[in-house]
Protein backbone atom coordinates (compact mmCIF):
# COMPACT_ATOMS: atom_id res chain seq x y z
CA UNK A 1 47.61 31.08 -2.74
CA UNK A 2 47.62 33.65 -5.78
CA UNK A 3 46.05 31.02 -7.84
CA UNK A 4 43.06 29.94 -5.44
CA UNK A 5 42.49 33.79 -5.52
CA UNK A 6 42.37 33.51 -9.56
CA UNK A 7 40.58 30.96 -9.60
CA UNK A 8 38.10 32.38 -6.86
CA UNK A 9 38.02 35.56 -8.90
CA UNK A 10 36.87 32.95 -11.78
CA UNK A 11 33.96 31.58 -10.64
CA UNK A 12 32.17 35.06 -9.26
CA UNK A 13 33.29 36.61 -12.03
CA UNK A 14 31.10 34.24 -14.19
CA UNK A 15 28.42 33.79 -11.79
CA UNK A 16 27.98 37.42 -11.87
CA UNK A 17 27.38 38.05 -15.49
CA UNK A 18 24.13 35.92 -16.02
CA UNK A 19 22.43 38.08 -12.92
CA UNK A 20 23.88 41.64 -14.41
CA UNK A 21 23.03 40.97 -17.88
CA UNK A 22 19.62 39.64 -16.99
CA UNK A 23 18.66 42.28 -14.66
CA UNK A 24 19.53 44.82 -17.42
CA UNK A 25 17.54 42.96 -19.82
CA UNK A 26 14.30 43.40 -17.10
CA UNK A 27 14.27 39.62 -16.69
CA UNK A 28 13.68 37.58 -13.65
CA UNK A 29 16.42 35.10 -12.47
CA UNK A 30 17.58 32.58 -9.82
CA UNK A 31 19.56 34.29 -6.39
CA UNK A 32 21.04 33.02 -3.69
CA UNK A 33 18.02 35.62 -1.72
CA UNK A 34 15.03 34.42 -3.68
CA UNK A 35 14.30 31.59 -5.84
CA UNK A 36 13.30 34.05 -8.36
CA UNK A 37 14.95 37.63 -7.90
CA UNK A 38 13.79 40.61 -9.77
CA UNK A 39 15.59 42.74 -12.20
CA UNK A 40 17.13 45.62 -9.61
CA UNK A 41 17.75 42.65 -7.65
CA UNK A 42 19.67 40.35 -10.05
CA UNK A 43 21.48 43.40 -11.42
CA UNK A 44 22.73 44.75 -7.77
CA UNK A 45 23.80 41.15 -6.97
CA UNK A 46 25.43 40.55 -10.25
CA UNK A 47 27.56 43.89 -9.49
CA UNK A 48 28.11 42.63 -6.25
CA UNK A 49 29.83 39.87 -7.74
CA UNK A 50 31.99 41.66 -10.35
CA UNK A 51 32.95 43.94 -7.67
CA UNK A 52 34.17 39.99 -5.66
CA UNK A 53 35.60 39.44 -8.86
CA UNK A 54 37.48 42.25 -9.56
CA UNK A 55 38.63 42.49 -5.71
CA UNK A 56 40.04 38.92 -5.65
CA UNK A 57 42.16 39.70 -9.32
CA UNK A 58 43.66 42.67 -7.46
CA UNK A 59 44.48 41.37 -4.60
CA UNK A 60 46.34 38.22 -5.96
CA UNK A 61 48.17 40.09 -8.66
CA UNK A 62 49.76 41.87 -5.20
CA UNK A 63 51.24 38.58 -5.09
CA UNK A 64 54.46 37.20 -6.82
CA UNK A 65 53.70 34.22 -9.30
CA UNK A 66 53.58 33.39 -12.68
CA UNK A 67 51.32 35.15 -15.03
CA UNK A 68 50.74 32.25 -17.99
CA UNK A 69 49.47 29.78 -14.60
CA UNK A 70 46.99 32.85 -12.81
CA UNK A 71 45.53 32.95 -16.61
CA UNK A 72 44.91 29.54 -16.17
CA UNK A 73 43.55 29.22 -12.71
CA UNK A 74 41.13 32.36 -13.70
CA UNK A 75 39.55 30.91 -17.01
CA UNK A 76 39.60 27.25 -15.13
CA UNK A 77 37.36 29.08 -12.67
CA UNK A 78 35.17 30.89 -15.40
CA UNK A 79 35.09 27.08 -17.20
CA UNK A 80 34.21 25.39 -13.87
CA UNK A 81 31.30 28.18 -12.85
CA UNK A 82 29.84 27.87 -16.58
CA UNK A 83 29.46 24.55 -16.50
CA UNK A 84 27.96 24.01 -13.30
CA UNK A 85 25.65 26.71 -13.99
CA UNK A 86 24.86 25.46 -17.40
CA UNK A 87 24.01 21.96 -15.84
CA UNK A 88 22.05 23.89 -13.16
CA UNK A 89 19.40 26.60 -15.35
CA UNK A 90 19.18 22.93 -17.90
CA UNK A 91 17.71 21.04 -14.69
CA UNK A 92 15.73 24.24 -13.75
CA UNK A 93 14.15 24.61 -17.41
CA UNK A 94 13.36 21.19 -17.56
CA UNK A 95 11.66 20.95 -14.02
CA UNK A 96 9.82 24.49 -15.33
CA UNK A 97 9.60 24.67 -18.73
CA UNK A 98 7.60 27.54 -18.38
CA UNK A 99 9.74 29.74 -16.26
CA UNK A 100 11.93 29.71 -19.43
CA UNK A 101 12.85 33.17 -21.69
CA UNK A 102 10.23 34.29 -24.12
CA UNK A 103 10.88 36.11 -27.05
């Protein structure tokens, strides 16, 4: 069960980070509330999520197993949330090509 938890902890951790860090940076972005949050939106939901995160990695290391396999269930879940994200915003900017950054 500790290394669902990992895992878990994983994924919101790296779903998280795209809403923080583009809320900080003033940007709009994709939540699960609007199909394009704000800023203050994207970074209270992306704290939300590190605050998941960080819950779930307590919470299992309460648990007895093996450190070397939690490692590995956590960055499986970080790999598994960045690519289906990745696949996700490349579909998004290619549907609306205009919706992407500017610089």
């Amino acid at each position: 069960m500790a290394y669902v938890l990992y895992f878990l902890a994983g994924l919101v951790l790296a779903n998280g980070f795209p809403h923080f860090v583009k809320g900080i940076l003033g940007q709009r972005h994709h939540t699960p509330l609007r199909r394009e949050g704000g800023a203050l939106l994207n970074v209270v939901w992306g704290t939300a999520n590190l605050f998941v995160a960080g819950w779930l990695w307590l919470y299992a290391s309460l648990m007895p197993q093996a450190l070397g396999y939690a490692l590995v269930a956590f960055f499986l879940g970080i790999l598994v949330a960045g690519v289906t994200l990745a696949k996700r915003f490349e579909q998004d900017r290619r549907e609306h090509p205009t919706t992407g950054v500017t610089w």
